[in-house]
N, C-alpha and C. Protein backbone atom coordinates (compact mmCIF):
# COMPACT_ATOMS: atom_id res chain seq x y z
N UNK A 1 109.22 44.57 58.00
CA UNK A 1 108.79 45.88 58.43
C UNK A 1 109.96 46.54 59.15
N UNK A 2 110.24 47.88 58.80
CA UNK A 2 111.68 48.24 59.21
C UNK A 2 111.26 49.82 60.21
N UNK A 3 111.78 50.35 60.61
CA UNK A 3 111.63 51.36 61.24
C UNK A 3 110.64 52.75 60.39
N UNK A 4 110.58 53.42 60.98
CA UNK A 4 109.35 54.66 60.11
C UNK A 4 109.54 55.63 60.82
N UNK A 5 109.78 56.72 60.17
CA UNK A 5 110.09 58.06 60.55
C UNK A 5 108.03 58.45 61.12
N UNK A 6 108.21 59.72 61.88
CA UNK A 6 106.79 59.79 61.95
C UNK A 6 106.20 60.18 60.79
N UNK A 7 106.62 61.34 60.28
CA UNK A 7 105.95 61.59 58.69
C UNK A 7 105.72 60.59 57.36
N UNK A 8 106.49 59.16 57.70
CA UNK A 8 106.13 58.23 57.22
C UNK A 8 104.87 57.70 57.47
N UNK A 9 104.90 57.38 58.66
CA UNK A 9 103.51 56.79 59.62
C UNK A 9 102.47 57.89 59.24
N UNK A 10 102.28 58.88 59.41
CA UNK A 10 101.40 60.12 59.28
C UNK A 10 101.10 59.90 58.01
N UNK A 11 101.84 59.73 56.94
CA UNK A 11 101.14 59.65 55.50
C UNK A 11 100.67 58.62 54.75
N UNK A 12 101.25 57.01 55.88
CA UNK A 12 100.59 56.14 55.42
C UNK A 12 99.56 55.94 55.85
N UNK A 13 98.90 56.26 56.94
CA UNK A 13 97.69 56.45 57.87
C UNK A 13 96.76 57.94 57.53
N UNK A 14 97.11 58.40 56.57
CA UNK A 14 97.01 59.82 56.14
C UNK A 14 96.17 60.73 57.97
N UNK A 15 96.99 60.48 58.47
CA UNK A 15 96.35 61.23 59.50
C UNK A 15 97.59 62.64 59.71
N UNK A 16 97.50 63.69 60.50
CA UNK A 16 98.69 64.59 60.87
C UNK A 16 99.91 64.09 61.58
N UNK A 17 101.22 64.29 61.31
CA UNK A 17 102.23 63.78 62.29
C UNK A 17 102.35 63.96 63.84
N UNK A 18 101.26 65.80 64.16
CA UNK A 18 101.28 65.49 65.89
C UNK A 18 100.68 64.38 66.60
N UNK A 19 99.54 63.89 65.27
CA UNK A 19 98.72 62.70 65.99
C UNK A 19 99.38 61.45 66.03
N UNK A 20 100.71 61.44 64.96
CA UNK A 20 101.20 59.80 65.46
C UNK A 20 102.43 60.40 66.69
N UNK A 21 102.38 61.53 66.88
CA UNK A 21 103.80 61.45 68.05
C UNK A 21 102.22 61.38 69.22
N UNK A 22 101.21 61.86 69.30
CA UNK A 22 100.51 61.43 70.56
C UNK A 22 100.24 60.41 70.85
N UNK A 23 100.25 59.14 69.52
CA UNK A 23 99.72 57.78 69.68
C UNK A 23 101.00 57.36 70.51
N UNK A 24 102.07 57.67 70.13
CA UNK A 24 103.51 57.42 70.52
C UNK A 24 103.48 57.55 71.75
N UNK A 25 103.08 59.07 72.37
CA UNK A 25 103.44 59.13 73.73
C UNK A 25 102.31 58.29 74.33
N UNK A 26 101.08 58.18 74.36
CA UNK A 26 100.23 57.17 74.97
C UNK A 26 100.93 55.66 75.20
N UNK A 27 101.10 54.98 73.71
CA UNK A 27 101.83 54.11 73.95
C UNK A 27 103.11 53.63 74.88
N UNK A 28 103.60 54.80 75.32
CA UNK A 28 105.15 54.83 76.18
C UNK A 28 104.66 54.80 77.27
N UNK A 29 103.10 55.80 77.33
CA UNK A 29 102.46 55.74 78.79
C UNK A 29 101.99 53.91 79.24
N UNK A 30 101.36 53.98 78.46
CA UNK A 30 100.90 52.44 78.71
C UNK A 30 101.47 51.48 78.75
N UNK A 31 102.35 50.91 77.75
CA UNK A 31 102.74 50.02 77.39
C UNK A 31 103.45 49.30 78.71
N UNK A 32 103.85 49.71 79.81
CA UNK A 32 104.02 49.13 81.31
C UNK A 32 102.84 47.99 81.43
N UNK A 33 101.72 48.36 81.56
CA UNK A 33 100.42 47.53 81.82
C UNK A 33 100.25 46.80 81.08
N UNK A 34 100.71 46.61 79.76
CA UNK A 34 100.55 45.00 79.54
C UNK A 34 101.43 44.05 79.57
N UNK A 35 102.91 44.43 80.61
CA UNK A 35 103.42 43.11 80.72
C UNK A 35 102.95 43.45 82.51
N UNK A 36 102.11 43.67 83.33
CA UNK A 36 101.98 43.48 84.61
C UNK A 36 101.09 42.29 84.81
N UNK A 37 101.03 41.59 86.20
CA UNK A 37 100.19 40.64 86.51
C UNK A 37 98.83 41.04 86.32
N UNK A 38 98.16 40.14 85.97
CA UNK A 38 96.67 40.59 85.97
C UNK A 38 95.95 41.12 87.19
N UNK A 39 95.36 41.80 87.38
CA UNK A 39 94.78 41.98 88.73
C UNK A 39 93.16 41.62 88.97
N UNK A 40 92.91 41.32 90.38
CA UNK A 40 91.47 41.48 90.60
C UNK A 40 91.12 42.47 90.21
N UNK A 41 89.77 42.21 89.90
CA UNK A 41 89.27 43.60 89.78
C UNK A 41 88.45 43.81 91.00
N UNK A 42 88.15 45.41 90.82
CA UNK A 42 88.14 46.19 92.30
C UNK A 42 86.62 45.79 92.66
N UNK A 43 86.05 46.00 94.06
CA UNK A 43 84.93 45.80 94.66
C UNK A 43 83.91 46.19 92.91
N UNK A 44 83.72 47.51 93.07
CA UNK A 44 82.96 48.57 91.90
C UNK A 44 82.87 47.32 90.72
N UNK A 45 83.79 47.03 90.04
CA UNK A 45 83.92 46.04 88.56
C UNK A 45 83.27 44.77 89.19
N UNK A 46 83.24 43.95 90.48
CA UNK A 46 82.86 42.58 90.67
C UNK A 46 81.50 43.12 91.01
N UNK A 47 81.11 44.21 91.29
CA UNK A 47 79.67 44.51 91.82
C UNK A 47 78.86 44.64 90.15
N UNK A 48 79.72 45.30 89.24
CA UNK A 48 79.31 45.12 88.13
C UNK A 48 78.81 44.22 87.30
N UNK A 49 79.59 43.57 87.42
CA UNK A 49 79.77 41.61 87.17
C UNK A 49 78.37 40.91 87.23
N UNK A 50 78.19 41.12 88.87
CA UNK A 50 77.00 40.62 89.56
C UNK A 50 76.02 41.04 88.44
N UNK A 51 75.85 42.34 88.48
CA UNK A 51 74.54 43.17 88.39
C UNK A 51 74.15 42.57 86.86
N UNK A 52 75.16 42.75 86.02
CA UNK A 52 75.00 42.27 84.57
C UNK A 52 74.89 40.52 84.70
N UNK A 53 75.34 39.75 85.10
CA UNK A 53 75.19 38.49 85.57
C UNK A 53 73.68 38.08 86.02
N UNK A 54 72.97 38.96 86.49
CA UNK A 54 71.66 38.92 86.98
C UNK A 54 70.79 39.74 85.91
N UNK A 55 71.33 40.46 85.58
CA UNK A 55 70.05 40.85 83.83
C UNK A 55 70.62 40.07 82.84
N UNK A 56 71.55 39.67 82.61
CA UNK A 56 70.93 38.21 81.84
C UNK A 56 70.28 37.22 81.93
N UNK A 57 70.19 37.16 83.46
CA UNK A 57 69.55 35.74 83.93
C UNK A 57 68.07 35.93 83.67
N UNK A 58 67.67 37.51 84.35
CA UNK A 58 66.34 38.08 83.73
C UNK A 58 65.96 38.17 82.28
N UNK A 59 66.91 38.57 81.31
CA UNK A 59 66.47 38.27 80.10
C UNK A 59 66.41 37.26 79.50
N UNK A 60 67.51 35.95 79.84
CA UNK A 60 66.91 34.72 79.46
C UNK A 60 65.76 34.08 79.95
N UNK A 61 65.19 34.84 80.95
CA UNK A 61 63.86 33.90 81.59
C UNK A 61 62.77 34.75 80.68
N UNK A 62 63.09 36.08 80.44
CA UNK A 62 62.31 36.71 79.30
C UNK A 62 61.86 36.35 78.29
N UNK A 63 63.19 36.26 77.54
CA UNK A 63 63.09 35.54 76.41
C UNK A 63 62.75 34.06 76.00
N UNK A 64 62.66 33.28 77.17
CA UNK A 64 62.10 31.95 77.01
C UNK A 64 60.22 32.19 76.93
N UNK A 65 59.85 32.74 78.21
CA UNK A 65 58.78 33.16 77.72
C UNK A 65 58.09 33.50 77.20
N UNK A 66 58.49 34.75 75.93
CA UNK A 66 58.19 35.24 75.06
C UNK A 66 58.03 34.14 73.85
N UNK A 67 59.09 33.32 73.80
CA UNK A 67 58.98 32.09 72.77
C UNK A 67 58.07 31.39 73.21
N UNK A 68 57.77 30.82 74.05
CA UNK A 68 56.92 30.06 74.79
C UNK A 68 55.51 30.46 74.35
N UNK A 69 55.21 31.43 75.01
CA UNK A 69 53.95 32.39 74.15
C UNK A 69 53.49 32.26 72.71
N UNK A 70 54.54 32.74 72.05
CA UNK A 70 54.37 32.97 70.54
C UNK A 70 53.98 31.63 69.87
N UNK A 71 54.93 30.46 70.78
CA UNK A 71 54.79 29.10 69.62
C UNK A 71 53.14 28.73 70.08
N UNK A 72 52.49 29.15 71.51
CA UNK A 72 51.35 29.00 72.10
C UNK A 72 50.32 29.52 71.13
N UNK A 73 50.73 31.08 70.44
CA UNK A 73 50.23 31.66 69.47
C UNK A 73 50.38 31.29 68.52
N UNK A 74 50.91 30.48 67.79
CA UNK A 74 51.41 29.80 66.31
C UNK A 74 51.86 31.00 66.04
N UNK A 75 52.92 32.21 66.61
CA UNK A 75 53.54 32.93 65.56
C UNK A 75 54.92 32.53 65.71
C-alpha cells in the first residue's frame, strides 16, 4: 500500500474529496490520544458503571424468574 493522493482516496471510497481532507484533519486532531496513558475514568463514567452494573444484576434476577415460571408452566 503506497501513498494516495486525496482524489484517489475520494474515488476509491466514492465519497467527495472535502470529506477525505476532513477525515484527515480529525485524524491529526486525534491521533495524540491513542498513544496517551490510559486514564481513569471520571467520577460521571464510574457512576455509570455502577448504575449499568446494577440493571444487569436486576435483569438477570428477571430473567431467571421468568424461566423459572415458564418451565413451572411447561412453556
Amino acid at each position: 500500500m503506497g501513498v494516495k493522493t486525496v482524489g484517489q482516496i475520494a474515488r476509491e471510497y466514492q465519497v467527495h474529496p472535502v470529506q477525505v481532507t476532513q477525515w484527515k484533519g480529525v485524524i491529526r486532531e486525534r491521533l495524540p490520544e491513542l498513544f496517551e496513558p490510559a486514564r481513569q475514568g471520571s467520577e460521571d463514567t464510574q457512576e455509570l458503571i455502577a448504575q449499568l452494573h446494577e440493571k444487569i444484576g436486576q435483569l438477570t434476577v428477571e430473567a431467571d424468574w421468568l424461566k423459572k415460571k415458564c418451565k413451572q408452566l411447561g412453556l
